[in-house]
N, C-alpha and C. Protein backbone atom coordinates (compact mmCIF):
# COMPACT_ATOMS: atom_id res chain seq x y z
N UNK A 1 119.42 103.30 84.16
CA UNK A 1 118.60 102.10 84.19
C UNK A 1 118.11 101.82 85.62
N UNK A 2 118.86 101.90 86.85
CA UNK A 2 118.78 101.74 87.70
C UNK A 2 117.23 102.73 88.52
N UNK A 3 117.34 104.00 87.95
CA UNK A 3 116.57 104.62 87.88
C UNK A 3 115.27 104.53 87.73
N UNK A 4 115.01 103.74 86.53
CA UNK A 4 113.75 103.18 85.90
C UNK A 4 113.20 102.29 86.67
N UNK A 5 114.00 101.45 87.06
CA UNK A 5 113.78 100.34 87.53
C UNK A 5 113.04 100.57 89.40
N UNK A 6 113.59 102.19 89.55
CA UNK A 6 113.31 102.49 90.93
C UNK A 6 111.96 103.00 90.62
N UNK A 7 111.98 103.70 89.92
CA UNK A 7 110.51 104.38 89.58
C UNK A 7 109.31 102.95 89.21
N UNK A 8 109.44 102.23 88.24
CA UNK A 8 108.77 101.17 88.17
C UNK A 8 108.36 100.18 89.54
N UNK A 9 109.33 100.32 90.60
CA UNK A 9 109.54 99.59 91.28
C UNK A 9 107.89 100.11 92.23
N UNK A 10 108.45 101.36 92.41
CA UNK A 10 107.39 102.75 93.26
C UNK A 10 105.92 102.54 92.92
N UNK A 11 105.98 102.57 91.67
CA UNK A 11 104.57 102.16 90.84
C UNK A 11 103.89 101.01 91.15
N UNK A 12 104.53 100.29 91.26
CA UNK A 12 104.00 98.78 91.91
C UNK A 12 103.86 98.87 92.87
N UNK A 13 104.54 99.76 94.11
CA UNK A 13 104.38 99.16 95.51
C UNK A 13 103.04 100.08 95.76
N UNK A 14 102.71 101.25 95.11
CA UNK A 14 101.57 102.18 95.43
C UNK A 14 100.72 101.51 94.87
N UNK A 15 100.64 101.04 93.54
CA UNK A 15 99.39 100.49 93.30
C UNK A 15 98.75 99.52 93.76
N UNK A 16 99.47 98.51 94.29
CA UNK A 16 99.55 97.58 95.37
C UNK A 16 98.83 98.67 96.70
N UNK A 17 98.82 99.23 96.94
CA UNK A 17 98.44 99.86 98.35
C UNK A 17 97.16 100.22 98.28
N UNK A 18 97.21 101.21 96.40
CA UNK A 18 95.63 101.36 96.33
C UNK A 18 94.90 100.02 96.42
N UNK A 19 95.14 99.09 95.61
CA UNK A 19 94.43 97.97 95.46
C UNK A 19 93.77 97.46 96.72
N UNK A 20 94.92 97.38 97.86
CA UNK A 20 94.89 96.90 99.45
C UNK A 20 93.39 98.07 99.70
N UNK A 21 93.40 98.90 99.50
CA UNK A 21 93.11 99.64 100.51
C UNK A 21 91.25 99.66 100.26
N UNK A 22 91.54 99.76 98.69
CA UNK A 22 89.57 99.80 98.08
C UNK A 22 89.06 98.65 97.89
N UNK A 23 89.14 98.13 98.94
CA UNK A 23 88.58 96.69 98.62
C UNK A 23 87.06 96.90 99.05
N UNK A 24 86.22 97.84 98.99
CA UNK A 24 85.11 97.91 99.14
C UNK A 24 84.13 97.45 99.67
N UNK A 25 84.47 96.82 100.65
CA UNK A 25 84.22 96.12 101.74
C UNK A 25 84.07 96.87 103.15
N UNK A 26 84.29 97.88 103.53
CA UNK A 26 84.16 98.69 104.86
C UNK A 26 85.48 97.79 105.86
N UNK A 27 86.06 97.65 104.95
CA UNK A 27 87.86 97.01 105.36
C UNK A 27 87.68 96.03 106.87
N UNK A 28 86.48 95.37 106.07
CA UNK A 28 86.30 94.17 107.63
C UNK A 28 87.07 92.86 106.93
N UNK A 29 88.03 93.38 106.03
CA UNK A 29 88.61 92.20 105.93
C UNK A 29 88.10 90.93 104.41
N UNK A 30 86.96 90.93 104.56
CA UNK A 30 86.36 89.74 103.45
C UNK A 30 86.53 90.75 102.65
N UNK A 31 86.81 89.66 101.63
CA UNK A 31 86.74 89.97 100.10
C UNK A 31 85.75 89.69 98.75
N UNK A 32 85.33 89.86 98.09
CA UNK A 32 84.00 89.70 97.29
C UNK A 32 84.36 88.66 96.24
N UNK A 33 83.17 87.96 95.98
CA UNK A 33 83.90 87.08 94.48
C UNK A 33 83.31 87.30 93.20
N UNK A 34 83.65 86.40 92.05
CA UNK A 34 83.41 86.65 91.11
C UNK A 34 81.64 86.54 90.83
N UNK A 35 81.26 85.96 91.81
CA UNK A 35 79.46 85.26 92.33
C UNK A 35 78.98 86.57 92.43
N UNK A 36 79.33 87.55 93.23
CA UNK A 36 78.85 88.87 93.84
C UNK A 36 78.97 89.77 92.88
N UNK A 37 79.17 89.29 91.60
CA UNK A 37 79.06 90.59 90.32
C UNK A 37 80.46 91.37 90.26
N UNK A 38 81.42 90.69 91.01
CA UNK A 38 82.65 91.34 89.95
C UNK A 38 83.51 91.73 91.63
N UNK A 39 85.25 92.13 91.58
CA UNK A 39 85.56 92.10 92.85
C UNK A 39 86.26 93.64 92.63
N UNK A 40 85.81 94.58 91.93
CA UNK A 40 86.20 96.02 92.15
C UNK A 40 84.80 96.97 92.67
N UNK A 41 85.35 98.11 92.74
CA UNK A 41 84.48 98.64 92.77
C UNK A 41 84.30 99.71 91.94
N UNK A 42 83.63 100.19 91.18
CA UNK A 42 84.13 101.08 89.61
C UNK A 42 84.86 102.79 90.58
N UNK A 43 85.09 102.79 89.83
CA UNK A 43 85.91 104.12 89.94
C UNK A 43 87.53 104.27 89.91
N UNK A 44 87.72 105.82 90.19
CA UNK A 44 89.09 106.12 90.34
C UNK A 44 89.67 106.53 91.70
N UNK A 45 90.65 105.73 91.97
CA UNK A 45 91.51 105.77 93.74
C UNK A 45 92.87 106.47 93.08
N UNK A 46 93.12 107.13 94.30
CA UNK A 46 94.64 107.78 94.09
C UNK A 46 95.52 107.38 95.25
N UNK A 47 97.06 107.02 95.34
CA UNK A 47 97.38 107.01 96.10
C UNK A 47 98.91 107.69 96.01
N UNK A 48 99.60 107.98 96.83
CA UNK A 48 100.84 108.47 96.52
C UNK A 48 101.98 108.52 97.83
N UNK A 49 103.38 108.18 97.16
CA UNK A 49 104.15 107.45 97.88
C UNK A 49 105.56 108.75 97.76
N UNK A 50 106.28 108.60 98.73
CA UNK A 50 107.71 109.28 99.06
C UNK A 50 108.74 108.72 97.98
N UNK A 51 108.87 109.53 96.79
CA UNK A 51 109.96 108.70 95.75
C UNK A 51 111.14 109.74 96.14
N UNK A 52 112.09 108.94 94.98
CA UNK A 52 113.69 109.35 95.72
C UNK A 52 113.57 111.37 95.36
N UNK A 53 112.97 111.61 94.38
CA UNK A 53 112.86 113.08 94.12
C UNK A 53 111.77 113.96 94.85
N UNK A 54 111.08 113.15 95.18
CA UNK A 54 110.04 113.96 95.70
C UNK A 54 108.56 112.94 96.17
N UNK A 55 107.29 113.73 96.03
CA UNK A 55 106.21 112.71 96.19
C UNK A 55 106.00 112.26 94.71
N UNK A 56 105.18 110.74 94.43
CA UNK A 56 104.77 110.36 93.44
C UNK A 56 103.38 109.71 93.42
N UNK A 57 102.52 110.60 92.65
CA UNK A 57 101.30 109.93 93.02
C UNK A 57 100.30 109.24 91.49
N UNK A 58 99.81 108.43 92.34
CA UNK A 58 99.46 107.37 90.95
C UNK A 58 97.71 107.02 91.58
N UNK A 59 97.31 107.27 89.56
CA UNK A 59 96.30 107.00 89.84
C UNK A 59 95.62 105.80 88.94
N UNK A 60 94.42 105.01 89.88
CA UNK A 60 94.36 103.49 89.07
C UNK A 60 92.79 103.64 88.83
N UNK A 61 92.12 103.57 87.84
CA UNK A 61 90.65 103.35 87.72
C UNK A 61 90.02 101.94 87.35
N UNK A 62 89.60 101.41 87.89
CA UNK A 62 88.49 100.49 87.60
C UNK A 62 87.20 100.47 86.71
N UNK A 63 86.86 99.19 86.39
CA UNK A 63 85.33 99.11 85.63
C UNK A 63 84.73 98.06 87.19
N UNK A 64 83.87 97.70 86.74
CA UNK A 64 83.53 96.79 87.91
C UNK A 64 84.13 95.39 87.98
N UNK A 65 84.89 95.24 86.37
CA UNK A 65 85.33 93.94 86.68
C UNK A 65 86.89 93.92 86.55
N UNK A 66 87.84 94.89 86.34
CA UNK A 66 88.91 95.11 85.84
C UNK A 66 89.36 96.55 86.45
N UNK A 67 90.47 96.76 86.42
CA UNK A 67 91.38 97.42 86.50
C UNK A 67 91.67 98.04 84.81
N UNK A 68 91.09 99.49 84.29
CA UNK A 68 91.18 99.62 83.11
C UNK A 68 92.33 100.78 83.01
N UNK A 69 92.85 101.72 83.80
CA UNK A 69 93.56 102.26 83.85
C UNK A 69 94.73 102.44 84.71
N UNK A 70 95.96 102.63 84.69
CA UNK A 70 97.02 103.16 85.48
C UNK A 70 97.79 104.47 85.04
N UNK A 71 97.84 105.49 86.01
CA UNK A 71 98.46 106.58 85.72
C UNK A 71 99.21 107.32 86.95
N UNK A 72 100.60 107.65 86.22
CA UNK A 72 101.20 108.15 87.10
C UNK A 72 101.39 109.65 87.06
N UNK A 73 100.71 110.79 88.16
CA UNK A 73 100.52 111.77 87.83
C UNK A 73 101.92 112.73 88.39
């Protein structure tokens, strides 16, 4: 259980990082609103993190207004 809970844990902190990171903005910081047609930017980001077995990399796709996928590859 403990296990799961580490792996789940991993999943969150990377996707969290992708999220941080594509903010589609040229990372000056501002963020877009719901006024500006939506606050993603469509596509698929990958990011991947040091888990207790090895690397784990996860990938998250967007629509322009949502977050429609998560996968951990």
């Amino acid at each position: 259980m403990k296990r799961l809970w580490s792996k789940l844990s991993l999943v969150l902190l990377i996707s969290c990082m992708v999220l941080s990171a594509c903010d589609g903005n040229g990372g000056n910081g501002n963020t877009s609103s719901m006024s500006d047609g939506g606050i993603y930017k469509a596509g698929i980001y990958t990011g991947s993190g040091e888990g207790i077995n090895g690397a784990v990399t996860v990938e998250v796709t967007f629509s322009d207004e949502e977050i429609t996928d998560i996968k951990v590859i």
